[in-house]
N, C-alpha and C. Protein backbone atom coordinates (compact mmCIF):
# COMPACT_ATOMS: atom_id res chain seq x y z
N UNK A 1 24.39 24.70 19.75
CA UNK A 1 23.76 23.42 19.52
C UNK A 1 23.40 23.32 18.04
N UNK A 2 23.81 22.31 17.23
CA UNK A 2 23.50 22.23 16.34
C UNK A 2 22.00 21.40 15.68
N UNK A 3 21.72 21.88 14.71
CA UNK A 3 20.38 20.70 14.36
C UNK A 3 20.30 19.38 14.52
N UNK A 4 21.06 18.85 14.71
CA UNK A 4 20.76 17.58 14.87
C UNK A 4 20.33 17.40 16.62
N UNK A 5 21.26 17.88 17.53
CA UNK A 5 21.33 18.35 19.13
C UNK A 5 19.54 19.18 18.88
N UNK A 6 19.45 19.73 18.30
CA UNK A 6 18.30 20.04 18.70
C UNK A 6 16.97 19.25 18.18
N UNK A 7 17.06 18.06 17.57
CA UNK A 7 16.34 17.21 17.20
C UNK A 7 15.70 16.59 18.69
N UNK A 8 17.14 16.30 18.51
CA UNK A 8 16.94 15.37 20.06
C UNK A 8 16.84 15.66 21.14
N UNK A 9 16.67 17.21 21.59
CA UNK A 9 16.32 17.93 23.15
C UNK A 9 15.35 17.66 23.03
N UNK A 10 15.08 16.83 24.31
CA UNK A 10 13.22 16.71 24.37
C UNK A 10 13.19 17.29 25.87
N UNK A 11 12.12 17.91 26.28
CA UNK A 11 11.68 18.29 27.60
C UNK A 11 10.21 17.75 27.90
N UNK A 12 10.20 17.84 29.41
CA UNK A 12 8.58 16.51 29.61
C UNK A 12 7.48 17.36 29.15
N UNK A 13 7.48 18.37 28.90
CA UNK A 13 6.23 18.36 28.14
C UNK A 13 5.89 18.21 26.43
N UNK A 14 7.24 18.45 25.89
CA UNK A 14 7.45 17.94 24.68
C UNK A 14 6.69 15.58 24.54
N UNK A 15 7.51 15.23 25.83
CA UNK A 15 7.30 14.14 25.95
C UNK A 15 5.49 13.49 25.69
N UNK A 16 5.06 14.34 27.08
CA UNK A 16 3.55 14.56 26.82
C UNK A 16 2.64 14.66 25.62
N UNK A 17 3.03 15.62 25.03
CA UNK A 17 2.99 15.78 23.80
C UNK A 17 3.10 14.71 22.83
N UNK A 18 4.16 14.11 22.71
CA UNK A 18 4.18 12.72 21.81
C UNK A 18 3.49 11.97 22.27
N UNK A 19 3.55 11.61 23.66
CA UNK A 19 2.75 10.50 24.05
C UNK A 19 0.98 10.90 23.33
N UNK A 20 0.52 11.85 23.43
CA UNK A 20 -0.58 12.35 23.30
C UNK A 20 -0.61 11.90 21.44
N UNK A 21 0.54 12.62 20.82
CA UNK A 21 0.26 12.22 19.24
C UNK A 21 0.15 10.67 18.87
N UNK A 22 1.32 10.04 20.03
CA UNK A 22 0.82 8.26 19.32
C UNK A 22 0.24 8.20 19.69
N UNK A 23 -1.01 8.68 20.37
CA UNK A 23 -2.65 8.07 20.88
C UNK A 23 -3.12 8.00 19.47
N UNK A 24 -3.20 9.10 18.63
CA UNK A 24 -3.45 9.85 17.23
C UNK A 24 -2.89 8.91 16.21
N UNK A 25 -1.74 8.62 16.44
CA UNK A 25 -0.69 8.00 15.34
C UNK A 25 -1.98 6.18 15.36
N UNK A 26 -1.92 5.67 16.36
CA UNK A 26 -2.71 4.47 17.05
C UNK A 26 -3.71 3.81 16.17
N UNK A 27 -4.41 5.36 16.80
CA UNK A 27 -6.09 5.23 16.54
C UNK A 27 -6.15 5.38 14.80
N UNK A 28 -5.51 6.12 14.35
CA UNK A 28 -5.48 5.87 13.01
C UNK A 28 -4.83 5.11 11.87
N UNK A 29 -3.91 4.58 12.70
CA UNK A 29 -3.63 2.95 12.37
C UNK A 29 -4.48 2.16 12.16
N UNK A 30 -4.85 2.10 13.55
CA UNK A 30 -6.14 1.02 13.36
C UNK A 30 -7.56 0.98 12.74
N UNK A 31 -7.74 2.68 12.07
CA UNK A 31 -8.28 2.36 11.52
C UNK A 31 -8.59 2.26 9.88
N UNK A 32 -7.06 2.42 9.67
CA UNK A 32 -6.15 1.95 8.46
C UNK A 32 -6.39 0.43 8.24
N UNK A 33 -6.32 -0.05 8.99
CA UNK A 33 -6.56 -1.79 9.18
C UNK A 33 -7.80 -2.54 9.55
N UNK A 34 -8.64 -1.63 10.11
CA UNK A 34 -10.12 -2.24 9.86
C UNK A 34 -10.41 -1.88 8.42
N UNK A 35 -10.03 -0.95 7.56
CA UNK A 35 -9.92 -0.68 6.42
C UNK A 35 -9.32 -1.65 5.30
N UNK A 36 -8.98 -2.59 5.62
CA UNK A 36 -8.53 -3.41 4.88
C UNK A 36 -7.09 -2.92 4.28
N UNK A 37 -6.04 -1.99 4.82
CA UNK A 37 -4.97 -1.57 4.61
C UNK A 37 -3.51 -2.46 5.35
N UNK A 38 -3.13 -2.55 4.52
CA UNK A 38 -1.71 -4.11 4.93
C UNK A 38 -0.94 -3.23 5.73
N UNK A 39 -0.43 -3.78 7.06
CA UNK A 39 0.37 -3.35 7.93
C UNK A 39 1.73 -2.58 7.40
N UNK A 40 2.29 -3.35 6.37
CA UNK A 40 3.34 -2.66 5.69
C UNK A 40 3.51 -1.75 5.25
N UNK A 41 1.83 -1.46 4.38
CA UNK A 41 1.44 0.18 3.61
C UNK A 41 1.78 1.10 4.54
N UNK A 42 0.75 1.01 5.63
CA UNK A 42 0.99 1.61 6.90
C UNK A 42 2.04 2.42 7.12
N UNK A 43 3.30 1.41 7.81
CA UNK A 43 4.26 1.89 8.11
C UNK A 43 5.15 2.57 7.05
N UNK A 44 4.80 1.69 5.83
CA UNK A 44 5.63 2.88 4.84
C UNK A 44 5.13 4.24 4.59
N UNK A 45 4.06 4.59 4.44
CA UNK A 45 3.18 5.91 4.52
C UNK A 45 3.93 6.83 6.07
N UNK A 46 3.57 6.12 6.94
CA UNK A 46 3.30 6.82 8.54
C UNK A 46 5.58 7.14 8.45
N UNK A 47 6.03 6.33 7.95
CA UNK A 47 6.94 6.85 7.93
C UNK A 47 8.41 8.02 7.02
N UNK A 48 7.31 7.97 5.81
CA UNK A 48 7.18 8.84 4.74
C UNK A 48 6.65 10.36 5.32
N UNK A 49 5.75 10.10 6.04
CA UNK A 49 5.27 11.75 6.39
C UNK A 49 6.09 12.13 7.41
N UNK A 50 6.39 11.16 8.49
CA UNK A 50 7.38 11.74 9.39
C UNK A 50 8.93 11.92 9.13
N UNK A 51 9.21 11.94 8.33
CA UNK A 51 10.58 11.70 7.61
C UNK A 51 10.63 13.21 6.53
N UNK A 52 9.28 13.02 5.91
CA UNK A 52 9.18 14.46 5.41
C UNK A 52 8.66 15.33 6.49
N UNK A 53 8.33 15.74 7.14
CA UNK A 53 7.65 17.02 8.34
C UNK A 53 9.45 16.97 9.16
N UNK A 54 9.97 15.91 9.45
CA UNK A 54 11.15 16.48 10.45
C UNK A 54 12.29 17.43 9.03
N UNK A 55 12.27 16.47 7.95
CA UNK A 55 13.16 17.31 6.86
C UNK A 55 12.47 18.51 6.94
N UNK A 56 11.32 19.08 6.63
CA UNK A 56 11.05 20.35 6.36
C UNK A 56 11.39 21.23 7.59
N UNK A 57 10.92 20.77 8.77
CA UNK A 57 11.63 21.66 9.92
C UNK A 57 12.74 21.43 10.60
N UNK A 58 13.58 20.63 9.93
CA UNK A 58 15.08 20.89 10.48
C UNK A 58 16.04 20.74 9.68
N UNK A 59 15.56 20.20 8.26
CA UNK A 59 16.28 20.30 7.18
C UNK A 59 17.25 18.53 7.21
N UNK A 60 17.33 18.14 5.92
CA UNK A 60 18.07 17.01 5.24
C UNK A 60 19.07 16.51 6.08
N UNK A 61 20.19 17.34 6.43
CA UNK A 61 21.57 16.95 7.01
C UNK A 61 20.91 16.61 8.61
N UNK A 62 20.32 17.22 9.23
CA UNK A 62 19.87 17.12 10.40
C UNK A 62 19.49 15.37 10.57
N UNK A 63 18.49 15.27 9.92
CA UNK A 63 17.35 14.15 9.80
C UNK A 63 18.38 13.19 9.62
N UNK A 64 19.42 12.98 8.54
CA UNK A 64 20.31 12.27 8.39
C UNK A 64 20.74 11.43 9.15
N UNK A 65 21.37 12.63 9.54
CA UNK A 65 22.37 12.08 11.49
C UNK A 65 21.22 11.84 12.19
N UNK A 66 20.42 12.22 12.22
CA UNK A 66 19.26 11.46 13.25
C UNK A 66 19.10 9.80 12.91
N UNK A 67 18.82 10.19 11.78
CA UNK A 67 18.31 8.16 11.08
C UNK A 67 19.60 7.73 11.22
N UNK A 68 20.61 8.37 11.18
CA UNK A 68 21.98 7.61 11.21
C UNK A 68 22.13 6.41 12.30
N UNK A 69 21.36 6.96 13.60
CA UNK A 69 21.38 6.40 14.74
C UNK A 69 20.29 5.30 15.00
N UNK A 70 19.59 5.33 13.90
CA UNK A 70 17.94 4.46 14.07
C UNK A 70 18.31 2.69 13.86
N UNK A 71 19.55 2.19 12.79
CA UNK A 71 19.68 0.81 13.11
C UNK A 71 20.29 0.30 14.63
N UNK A 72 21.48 1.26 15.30
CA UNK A 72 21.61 0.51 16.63
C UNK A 72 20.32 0.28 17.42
N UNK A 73 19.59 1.61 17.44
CA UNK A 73 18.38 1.40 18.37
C UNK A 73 17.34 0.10 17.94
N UNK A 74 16.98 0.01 16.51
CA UNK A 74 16.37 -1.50 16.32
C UNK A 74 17.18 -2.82 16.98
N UNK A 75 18.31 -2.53 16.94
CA UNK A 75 19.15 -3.87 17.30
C UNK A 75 19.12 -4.06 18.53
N UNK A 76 19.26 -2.86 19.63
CA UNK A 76 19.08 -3.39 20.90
C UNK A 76 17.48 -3.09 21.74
N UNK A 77 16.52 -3.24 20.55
CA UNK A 77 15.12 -3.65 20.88
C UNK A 77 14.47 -2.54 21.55
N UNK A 78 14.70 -1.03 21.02
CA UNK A 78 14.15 0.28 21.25
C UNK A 78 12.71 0.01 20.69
N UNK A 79 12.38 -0.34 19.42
CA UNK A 79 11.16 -0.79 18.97
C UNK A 79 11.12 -1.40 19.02
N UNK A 80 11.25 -2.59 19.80
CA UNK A 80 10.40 -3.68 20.26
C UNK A 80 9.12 -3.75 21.34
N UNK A 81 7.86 -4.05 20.71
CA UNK A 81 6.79 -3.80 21.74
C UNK A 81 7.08 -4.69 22.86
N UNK A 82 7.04 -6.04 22.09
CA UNK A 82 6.92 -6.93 22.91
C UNK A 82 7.97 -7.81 23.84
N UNK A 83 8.82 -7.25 24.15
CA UNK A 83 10.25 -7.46 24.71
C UNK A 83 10.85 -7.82 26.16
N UNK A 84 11.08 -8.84 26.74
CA UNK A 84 10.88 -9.06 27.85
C UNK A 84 12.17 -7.83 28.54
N UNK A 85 11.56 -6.34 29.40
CA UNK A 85 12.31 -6.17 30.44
C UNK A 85 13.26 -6.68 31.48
N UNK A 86 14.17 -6.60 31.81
CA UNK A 86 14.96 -7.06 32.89
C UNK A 86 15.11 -6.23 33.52
């Protein structure tokens, strides 16, 4: 399995786990923004550190091919909060 394959093995307690960090990721958003901090800063910061922490533990080429895959998923509404299910 290569680094990138191992980016993306997740197991449910790994899952747990995230779910548990965006509680973290959330709460300190928000209180980035009762702070008078612009939504944009935000996400450019919050995605600066996670972009650097996955490069340092899986290295450049890995992360790559990972983001490689991040515009289809915007397009068919992976990050979309508010998105009507069917």
């Amino acid at each position: 399995m290569d680094q990138a394959q191992q980016v993306k093995t997740i197991t449910i307690e790994e899952d747990d786990e995230r779910f548990v960090a965006l509680g973290y990721i959330d709460s300190a958003w928000a209180d980035a923004l009762e702070d008078g901090v612009e939504p944009d800063a935000i996400a450019h910061a919050a995605l600066f550190m996670a972009l650097a922490d996955l490069v340092a533990a899986h290295g450049e080429e890995s992360v790559a091919q990972m983001m490689a895959e991040i515009p289809d998923k915007v397009r068919t509404g992976e990050y979309t909060l508010d998105r009507e299910l069917h």
